[in-house]
C-alpha atoms as a PDB file:
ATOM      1  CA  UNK A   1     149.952   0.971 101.143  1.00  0.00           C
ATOM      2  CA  UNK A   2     151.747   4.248 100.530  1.00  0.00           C
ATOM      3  CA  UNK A   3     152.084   4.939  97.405  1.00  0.00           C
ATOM      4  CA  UNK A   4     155.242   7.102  96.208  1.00  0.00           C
ATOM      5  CA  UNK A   5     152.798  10.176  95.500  1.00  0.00           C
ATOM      6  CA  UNK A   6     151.492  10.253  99.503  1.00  0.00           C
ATOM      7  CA  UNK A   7     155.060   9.850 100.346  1.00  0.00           C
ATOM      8  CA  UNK A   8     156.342  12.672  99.079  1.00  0.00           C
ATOM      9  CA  UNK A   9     153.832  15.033 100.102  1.00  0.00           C
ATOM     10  CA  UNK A  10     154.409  13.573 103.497  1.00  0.00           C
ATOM     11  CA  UNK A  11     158.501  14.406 102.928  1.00  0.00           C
ATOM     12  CA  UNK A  12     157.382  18.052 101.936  1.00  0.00           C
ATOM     13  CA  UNK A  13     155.110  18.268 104.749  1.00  0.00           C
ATOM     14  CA  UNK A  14     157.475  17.569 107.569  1.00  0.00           C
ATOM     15  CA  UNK A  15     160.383  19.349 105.987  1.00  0.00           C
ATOM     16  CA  UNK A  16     158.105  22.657 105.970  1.00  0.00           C
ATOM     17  CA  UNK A  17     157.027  21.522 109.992  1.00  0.00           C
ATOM     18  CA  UNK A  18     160.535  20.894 110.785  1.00  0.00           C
ATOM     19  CA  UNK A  19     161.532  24.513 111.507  1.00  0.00           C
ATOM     20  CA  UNK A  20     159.270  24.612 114.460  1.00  0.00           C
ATOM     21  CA  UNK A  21     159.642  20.921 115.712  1.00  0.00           C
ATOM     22  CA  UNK A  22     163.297  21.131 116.161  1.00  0.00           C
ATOM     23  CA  UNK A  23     162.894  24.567 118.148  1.00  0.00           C
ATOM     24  CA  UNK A  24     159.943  24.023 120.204  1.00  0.00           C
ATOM     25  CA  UNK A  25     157.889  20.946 119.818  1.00  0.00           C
ATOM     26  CA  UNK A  26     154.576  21.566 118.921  1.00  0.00           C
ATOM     27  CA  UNK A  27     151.450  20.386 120.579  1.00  0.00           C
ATOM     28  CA  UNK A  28     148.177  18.831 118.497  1.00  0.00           C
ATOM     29  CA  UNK A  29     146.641  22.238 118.861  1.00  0.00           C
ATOM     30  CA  UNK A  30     149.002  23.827 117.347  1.00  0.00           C
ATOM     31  CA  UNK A  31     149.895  21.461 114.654  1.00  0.00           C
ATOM     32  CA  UNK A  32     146.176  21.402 113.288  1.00  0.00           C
ATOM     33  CA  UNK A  33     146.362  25.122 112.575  1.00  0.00           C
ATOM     34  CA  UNK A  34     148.947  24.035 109.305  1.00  0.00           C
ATOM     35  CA  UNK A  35     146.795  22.813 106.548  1.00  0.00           C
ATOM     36  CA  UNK A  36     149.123  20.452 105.058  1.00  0.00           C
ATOM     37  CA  UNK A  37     149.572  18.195 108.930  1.00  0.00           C
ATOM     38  CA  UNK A  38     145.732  17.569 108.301  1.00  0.00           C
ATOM     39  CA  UNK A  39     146.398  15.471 105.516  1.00  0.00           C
ATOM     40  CA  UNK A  40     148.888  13.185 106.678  1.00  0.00           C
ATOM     41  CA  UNK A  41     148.052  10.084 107.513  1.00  0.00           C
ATOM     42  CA  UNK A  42     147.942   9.125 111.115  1.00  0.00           C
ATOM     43  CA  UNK A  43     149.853   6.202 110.937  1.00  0.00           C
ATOM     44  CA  UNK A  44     152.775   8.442 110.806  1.00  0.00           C
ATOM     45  CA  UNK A  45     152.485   9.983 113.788  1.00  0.00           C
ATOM     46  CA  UNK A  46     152.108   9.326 117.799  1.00  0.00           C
ATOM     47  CA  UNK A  47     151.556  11.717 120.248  1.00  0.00           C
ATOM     48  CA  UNK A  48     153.716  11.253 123.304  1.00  0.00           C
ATOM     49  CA  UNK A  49     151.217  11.718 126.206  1.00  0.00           C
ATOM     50  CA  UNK A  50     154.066  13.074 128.520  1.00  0.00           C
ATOM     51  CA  UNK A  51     155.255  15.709 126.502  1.00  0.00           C
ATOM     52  CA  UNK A  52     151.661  16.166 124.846  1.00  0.00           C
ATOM     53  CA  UNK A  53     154.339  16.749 121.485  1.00  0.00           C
ATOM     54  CA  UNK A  54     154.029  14.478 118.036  1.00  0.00           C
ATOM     55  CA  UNK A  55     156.574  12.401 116.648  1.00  0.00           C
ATOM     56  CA  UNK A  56     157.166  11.584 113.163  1.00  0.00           C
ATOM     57  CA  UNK A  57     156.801   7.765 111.946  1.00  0.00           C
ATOM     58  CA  UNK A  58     158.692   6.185 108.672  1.00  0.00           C
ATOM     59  CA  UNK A  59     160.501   9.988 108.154  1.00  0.00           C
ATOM     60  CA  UNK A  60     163.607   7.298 106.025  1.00  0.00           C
ATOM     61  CA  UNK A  61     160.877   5.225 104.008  1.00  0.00           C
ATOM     62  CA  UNK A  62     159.411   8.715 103.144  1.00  0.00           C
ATOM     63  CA  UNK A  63     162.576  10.258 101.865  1.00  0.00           C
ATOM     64  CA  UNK A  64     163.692   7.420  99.929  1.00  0.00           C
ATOM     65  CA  UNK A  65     160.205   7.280  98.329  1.00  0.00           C
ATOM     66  CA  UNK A  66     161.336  11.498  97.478  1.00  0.00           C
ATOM     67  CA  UNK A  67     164.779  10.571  96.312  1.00  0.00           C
ATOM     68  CA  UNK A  68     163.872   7.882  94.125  1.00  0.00           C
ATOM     69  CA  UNK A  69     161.358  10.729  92.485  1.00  0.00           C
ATOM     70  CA  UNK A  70     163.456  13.372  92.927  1.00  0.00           C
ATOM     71  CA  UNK A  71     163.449  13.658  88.736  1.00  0.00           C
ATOM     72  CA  UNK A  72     159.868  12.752  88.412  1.00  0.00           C
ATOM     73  CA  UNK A  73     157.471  13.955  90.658  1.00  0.00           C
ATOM     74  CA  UNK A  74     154.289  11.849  90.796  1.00  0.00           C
ATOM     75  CA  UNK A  75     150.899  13.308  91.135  1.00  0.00           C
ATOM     76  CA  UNK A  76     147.603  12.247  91.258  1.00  0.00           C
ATOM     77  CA  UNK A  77     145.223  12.775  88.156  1.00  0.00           C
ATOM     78  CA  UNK A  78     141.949  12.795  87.057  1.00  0.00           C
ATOM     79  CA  UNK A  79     139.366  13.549  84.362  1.00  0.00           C
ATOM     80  CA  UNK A  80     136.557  15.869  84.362  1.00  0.00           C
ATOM     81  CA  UNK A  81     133.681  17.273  82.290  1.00  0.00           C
ATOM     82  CA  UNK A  82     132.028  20.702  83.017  1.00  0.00           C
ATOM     83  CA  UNK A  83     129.561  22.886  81.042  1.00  0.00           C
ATOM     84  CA  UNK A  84     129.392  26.758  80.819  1.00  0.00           C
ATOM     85  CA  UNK A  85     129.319  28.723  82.832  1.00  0.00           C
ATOM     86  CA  UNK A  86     132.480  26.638  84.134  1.00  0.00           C
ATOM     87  CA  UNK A  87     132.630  28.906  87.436  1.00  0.00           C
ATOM     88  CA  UNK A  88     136.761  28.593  87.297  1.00  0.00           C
ATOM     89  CA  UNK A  89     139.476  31.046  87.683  1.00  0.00           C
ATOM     90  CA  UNK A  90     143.072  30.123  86.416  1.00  0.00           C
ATOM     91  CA  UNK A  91     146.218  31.669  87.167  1.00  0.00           C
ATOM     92  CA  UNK A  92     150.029  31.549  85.316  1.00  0.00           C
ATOM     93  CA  UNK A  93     152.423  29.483  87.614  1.00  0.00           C
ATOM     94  CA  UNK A  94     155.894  30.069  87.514  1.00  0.00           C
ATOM     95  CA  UNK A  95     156.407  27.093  84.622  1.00  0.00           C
ATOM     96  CA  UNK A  96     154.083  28.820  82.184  1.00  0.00           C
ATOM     97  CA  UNK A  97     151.569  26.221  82.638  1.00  0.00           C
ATOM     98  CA  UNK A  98     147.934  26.686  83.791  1.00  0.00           C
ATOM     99  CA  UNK A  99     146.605  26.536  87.677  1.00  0.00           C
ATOM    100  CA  UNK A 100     142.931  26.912  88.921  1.00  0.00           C
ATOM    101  CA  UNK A 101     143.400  29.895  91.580  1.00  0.00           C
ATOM    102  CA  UNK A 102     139.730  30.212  92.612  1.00  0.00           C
ATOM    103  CA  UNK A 103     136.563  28.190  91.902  1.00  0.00           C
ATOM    104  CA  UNK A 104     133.048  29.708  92.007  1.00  0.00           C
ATOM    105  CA  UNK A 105     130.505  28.114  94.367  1.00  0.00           C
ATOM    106  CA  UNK A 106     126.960  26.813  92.630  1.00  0.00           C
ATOM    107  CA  UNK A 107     128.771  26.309  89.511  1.00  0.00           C
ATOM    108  CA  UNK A 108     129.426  23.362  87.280  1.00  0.00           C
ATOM    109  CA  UNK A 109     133.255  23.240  88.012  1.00  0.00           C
ATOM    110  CA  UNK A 110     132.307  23.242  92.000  1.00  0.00           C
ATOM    111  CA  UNK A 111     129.298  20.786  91.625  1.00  0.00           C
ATOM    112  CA  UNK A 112     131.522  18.028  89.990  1.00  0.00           C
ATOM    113  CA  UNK A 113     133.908  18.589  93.771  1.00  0.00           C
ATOM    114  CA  UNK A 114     136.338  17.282  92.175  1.00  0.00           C
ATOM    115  CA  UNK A 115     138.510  20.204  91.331  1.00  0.00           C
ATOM    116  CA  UNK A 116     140.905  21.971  94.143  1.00  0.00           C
ATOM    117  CA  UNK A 117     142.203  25.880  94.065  1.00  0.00           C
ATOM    118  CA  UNK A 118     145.855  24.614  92.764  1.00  0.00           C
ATOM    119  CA  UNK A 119     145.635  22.187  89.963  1.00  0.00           C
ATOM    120  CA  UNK A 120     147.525  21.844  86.896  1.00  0.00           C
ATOM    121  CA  UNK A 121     145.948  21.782  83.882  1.00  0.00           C
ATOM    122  CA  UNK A 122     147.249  18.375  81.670  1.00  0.00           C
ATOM    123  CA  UNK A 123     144.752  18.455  78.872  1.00  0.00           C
ATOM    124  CA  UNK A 124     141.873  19.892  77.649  1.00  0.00           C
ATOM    125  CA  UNK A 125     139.469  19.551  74.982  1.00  0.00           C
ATOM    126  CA  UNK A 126     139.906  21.021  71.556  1.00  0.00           C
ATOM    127  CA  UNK A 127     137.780  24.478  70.646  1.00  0.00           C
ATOM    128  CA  UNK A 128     135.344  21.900  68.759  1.00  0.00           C
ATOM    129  CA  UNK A 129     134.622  18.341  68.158  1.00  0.00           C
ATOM    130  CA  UNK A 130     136.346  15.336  70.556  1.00  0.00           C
ATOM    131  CA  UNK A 131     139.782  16.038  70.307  1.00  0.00           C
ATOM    132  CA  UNK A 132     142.077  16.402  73.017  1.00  0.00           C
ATOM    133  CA  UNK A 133     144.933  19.098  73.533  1.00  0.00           C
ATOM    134  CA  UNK A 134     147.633  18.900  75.802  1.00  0.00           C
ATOM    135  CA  UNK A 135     147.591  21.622  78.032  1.00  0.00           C
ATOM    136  CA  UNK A 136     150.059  23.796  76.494  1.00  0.00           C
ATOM    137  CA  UNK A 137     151.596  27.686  77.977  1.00  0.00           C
ATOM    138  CA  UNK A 138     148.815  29.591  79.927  1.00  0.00           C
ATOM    139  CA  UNK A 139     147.428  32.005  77.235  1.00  0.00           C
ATOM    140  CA  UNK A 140     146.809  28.847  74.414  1.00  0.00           C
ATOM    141  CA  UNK A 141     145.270  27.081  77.116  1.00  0.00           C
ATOM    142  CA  UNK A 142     143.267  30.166  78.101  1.00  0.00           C
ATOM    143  CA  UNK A 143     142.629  30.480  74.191  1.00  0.00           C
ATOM    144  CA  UNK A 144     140.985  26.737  74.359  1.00  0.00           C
ATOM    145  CA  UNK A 145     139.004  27.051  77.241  1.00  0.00           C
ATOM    146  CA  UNK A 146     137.367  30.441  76.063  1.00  0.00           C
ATOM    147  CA  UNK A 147     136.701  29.057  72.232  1.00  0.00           C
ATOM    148  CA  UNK A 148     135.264  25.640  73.330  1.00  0.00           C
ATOM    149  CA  UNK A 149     132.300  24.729  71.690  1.00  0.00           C
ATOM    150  CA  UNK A 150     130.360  22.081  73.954  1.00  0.00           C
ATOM    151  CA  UNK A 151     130.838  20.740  77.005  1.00  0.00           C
ATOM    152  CA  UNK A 152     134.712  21.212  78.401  1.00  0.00           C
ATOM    153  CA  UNK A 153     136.762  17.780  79.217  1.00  0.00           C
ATOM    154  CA  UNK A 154     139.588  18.712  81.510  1.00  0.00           C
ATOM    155  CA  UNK A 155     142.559  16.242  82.143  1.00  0.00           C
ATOM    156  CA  UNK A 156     143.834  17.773  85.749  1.00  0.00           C
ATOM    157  CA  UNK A 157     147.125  17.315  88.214  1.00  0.00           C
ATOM    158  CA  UNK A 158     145.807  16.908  91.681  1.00  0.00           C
ATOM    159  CA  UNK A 159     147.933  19.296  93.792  1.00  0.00           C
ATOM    160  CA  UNK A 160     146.441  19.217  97.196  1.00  0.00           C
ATOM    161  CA  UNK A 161     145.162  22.821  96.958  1.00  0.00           C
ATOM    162  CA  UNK A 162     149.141  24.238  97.118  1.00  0.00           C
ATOM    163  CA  UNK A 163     148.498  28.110  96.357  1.00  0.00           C
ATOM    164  CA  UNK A 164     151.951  28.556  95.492  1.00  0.00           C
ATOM    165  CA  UNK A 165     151.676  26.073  92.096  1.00  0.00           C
ATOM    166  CA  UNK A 166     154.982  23.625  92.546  1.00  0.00           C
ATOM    167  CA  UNK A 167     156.242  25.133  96.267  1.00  0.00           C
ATOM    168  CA  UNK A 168     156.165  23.133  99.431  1.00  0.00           C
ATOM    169  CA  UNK A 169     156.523  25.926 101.521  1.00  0.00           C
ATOM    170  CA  UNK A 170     153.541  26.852 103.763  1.00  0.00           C
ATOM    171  CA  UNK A 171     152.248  30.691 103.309  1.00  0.00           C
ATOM    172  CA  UNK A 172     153.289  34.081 105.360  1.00  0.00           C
ATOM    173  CA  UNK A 173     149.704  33.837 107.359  1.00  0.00           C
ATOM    174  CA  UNK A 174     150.348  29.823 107.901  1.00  0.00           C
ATOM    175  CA  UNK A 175     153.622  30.471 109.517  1.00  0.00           C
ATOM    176  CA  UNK A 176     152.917  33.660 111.949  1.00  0.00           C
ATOM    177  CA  UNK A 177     149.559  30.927 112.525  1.00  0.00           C
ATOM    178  CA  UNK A 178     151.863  28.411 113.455  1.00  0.00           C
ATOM    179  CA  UNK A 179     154.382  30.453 115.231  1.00  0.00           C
ATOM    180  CA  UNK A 180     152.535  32.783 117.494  1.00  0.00           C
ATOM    181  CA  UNK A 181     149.844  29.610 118.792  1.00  0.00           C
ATOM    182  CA  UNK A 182     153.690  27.854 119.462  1.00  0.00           C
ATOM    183  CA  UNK A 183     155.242  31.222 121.805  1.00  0.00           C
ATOM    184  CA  UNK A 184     158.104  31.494 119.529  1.00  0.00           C
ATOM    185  CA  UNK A 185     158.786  33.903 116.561  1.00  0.00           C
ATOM    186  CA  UNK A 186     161.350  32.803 114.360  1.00  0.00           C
ATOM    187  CA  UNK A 187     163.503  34.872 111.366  1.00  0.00           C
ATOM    188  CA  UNK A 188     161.741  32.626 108.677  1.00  0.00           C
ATOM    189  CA  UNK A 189     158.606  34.868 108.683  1.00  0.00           C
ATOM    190  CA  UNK A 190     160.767  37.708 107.887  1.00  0.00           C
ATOM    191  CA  UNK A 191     162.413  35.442 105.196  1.00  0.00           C
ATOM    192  CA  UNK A 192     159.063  34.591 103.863  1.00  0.00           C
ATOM    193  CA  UNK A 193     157.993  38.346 103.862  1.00  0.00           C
ATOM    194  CA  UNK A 194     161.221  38.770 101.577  1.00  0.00           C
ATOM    195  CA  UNK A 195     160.248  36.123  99.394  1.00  0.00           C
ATOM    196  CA  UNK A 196     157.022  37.321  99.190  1.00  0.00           C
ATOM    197  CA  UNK A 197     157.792  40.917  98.374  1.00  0.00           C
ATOM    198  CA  UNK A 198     160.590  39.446  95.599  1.00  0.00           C
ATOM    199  CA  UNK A 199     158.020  37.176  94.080  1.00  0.00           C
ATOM    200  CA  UNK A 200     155.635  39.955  93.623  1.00  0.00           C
ATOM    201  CA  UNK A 201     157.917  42.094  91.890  1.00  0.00           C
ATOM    202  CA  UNK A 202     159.045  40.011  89.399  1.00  0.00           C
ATOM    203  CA  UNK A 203     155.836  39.022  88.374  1.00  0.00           C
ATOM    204  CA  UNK A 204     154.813  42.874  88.260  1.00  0.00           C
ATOM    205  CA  UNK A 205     157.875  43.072  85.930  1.00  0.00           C
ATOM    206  CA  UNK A 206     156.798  39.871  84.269  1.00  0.00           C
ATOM    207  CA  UNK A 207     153.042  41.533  83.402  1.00  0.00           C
ATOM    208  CA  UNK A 208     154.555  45.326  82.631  1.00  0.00           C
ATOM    209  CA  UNK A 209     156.525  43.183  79.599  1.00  0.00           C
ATOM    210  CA  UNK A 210     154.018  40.830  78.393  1.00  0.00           C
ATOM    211  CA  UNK A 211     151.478  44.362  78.052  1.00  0.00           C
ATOM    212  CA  UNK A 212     153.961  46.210  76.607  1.00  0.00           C
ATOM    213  CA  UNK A 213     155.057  43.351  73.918  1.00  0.00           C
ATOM    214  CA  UNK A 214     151.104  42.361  73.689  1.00  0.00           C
ATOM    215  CA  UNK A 215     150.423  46.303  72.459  1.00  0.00           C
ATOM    216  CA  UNK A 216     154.117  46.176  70.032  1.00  0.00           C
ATOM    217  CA  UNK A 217     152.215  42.653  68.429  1.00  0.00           C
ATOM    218  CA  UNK A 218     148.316  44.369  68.516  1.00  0.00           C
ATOM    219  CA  UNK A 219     149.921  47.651  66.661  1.00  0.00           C
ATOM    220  CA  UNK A 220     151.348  45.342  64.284  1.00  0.00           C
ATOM    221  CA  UNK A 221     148.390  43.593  63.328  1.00  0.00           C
ATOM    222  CA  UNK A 222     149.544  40.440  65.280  1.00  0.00           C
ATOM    223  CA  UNK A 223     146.358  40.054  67.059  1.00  0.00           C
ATOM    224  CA  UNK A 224     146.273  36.177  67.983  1.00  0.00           C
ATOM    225  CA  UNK A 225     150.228  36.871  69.319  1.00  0.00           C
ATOM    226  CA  UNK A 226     148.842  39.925  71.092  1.00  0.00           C
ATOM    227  CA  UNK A 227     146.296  37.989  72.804  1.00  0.00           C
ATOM    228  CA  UNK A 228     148.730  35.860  74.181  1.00  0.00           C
ATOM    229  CA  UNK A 229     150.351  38.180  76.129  1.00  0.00           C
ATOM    230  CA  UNK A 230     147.487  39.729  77.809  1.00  0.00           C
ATOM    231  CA  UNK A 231     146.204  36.517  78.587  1.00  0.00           C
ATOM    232  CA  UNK A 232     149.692  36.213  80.395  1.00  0.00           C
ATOM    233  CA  UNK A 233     149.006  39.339  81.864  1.00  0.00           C
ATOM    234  CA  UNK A 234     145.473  38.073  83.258  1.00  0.00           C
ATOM    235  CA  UNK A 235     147.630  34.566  84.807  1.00  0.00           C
ATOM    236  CA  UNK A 236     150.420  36.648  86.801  1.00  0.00           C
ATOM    237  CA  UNK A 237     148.053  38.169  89.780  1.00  0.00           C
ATOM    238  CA  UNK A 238     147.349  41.604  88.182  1.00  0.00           C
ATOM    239  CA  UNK A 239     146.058  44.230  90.099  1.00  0.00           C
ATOM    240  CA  UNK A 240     141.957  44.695  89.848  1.00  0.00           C
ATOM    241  CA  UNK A 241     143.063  48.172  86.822  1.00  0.00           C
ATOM    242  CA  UNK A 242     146.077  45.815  85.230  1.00  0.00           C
ATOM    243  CA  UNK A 243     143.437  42.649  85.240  1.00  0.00           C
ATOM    244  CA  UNK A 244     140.848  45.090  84.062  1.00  0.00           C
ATOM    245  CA  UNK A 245     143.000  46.912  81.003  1.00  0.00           C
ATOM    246  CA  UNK A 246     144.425  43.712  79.772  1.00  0.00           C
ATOM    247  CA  UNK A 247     140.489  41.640  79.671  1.00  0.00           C
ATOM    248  CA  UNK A 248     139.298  44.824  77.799  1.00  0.00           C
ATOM    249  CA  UNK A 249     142.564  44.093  75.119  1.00  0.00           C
ATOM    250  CA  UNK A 250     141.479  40.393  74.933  1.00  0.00           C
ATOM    251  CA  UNK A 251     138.089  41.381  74.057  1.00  0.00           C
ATOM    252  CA  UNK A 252     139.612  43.736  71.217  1.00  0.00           C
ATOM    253  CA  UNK A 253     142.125  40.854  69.820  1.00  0.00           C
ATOM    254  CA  UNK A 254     139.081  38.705  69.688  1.00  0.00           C
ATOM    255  CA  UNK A 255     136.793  41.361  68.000  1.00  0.00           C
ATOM    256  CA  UNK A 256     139.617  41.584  65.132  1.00  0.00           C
ATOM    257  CA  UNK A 257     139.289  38.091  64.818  1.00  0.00           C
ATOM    258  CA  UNK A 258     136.105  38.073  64.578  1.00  0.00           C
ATOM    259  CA  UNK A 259     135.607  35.423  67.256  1.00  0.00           C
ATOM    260  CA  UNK A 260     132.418  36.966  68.714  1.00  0.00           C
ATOM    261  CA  UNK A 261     131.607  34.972  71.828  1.00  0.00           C
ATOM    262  CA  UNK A 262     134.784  34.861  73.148  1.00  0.00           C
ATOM    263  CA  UNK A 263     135.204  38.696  72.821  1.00  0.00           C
ATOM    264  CA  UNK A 264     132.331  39.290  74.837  1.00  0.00           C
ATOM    265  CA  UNK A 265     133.351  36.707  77.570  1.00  0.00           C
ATOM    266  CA  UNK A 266     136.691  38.815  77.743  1.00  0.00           C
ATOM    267  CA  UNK A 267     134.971  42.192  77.975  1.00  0.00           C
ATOM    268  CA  UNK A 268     132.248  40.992  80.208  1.00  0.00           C
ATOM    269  CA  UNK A 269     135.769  39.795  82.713  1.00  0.00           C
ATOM    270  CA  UNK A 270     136.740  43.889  82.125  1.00  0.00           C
ATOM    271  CA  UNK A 271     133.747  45.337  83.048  1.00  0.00           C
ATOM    272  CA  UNK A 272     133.268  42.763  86.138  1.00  0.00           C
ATOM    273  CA  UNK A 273     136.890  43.802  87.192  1.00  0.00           C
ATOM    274  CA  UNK A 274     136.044  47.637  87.049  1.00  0.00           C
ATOM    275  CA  UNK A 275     136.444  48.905  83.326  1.00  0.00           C
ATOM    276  CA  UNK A 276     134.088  51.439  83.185  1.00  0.00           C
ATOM    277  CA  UNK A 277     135.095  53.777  79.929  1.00  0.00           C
ATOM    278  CA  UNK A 278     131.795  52.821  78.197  1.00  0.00           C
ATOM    279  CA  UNK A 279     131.765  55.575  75.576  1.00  0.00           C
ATOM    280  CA  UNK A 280     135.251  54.161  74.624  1.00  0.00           C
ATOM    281  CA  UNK A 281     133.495  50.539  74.457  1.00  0.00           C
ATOM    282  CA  UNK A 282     130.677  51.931  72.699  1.00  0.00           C
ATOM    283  CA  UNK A 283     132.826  53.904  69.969  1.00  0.00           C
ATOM    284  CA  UNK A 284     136.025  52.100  69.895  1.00  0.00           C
ATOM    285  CA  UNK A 285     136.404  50.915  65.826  1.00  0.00           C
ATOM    286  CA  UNK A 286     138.603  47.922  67.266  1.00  0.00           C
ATOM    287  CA  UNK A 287     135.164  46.756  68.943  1.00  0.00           C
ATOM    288  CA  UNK A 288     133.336  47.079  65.811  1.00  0.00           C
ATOM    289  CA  UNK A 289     132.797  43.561  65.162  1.00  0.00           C
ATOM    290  CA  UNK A 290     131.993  43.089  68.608  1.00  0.00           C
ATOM    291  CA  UNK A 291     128.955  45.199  68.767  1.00  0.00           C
ATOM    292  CA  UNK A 292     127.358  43.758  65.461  1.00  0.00           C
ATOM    293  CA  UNK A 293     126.293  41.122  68.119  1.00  0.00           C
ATOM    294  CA  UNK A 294     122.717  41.581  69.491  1.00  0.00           C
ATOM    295  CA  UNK A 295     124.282  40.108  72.881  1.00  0.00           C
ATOM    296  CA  UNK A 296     127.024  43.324  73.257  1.00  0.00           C
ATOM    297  CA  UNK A 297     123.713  45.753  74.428  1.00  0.00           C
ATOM    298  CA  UNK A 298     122.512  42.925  76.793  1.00  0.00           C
ATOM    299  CA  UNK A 299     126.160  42.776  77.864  1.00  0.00           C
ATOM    300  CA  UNK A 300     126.479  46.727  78.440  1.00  0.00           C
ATOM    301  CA  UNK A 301     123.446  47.387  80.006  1.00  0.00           C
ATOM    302  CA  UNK A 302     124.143  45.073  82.985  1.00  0.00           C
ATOM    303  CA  UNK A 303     127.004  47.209  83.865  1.00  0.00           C
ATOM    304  CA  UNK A 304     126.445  50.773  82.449  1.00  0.00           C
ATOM    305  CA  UNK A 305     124.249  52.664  84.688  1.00  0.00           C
ATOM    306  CA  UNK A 306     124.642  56.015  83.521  1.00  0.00           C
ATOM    307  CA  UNK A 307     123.103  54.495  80.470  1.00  0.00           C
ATOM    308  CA  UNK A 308     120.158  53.332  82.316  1.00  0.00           C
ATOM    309  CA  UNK A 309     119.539  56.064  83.755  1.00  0.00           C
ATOM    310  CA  UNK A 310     119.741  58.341  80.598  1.00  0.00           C
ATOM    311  CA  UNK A 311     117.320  56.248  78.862  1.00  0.00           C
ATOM    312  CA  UNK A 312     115.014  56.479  81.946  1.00  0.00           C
ATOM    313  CA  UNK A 313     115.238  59.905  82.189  1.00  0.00           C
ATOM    314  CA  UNK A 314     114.276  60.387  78.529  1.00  0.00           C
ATOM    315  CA  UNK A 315     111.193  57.313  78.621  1.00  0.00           C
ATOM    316  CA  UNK A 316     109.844  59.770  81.284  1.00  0.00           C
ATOM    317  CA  UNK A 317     110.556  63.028  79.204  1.00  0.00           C
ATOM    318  CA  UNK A 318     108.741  61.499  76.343  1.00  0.00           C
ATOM    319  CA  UNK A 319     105.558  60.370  78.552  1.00  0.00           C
ATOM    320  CA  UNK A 320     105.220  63.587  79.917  1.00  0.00           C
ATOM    321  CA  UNK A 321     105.422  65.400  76.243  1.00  0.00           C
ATOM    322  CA  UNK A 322     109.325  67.243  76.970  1.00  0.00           C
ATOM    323  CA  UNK A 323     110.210  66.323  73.343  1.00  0.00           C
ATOM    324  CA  UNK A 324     107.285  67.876  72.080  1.00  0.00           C
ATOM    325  CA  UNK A 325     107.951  71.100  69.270  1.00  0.00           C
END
């Protein structure tokens, strides 16, 4: 049986296919290049062998099943426990709330294969003990996940790996895909590119005033608000220098709160993203806490070479006598 959850996606899925079918029918080739036809099921759809074109099966039970959910959207959910490193990267959607964009291969997040890139975080465990949080906006979340002591339970929405967080529309590439294997371009892609391009924007306005307000809080000694906003910075697809700046003023909000392992985490995501103004990490008196830990060396000589190198230099100077009055 279907239940309301499978018939919605199936609504979405032929609403977003139903640009091209009503055109130019497509064949099974062509159909199999969208992502979201694989998952329907195939007792809603025949392939007329004459035309070599599908047809669409129960397309009135399906958008009753939408209507009647049209307020309250039903998704599938499970539960999950992962250890550090959890190999997962999040991302801001559009409601505030959390997503997983990307998920690292090996890891424990990928070795559980449960989790898909585009689910919602629900719930999560507190920093410490059993407690659990609902899933609140991006950078508290963020702020839980990166404080959690033990192993991580995760309460997630499944979301059928939709890279837009909440959109049934297929992507840019899925479209010109679709379009040029089906001999017809359509206006939509040029709709989508506009879309795109808006999108973009006002999430590069979105992250210009969450740094600016994070800096106006940090100044005024507001550090935990301050974090909060470059966290949002870090959910909103920043570039690699914006992603880079704003890890590097995590790290510093946790340093003045003295939360020590979580301010490394942040400035080890800086220096992986390109940060690479070590003499300001080394000397900067909002790190200071930060490098009172015997872990902040290990930490900086994995990524500063020049550092290496100098201390290389000057082992070999020493074994050859250089320093020598």
């Amino acid at each position: 049986m279907a239940t309301a959850a499978s018939n919605l996606h199936l609504y979405q899925t032929m609403n977003a296919l139903s640009r091209w079918s009503v055109i130019k029918p497509l064949s099974s080739a062509e159909l199999h290049f969208l992502p979201a036809f694989r998952t329907l099921p195939s007792s809603h759809v025949t392939l007329n062998s004459n035309t070599k074109t599908f047809r669409f099966l129960h397309l009135k039970v399906a958008a009753a099943a939408s209507d009647e959910n049209s307020d309250e959207e039903t998704y599938e959910e499970y539960e999950v426990e992962i250890e550090q490193p959890y190999g997962l990267k999040f991302a801001k959607g559009r409601d505030g709330a959390t997503y997983i964009d990307a998920i690292a291969p090996g890891l424990s997040a990928d070795r559980t294969g449960k989790f898909t890139v585009g689910d919602k975080v629900i719930a999560t465990s507190a920093v410490f003990g059993t407690e659990i949080w609902p899933a609140a906006e991006y950078g508290r979340t963020m702020y839980t996940i990166r404080q959690r002591i033990g192993p991580l339970y995760m309460k997630m929405q499944k979301r059928f790996g939709n890279l837009d967080y909440g959109s049934a529309e297929l992507s840019e590439k899925e479209i010109i895909r679709a379009e040029r294997n089906s001999g017809f371009i359509s206006n939509r892609v040029r709709e989508i590119q506009l879309q795109n391009y808006q999108r973009k924007m006002e999430q590069k306005k979105s992250r210009e005033k969450d740094l600016v307000e994070g800096l106006q809080l940090y100044k005024a000694g507001k550090y935990e608000e301050a974090r909060e906003k470059f966290e949002s910075v870090l959910g909103s697809m920043p570039t690699p220098d914006e992603a880079s700046v704003a890890s590097y003023n995590v790290a510093c909000c946790y340093s003045k709160l003295n939360q020590i392992q979580a301010s490394l985490s942040a400035l080890e995501d800086a220096l992986k993203q390109g940060y690479e103004d070590f003499k300001k990490i080394r000397n900067d008196p909002d790190l200071a806490n930060l490098r009172t830990s015997s872990e902040f060396e290990t930490l900086m000589k994995r990524f500063d070479e020049s550092f290496i190198n100098e201390s290389a230099v000057n082992a070999i100077k020493s074994l050859f006598g250089f320093f020598k009055n």
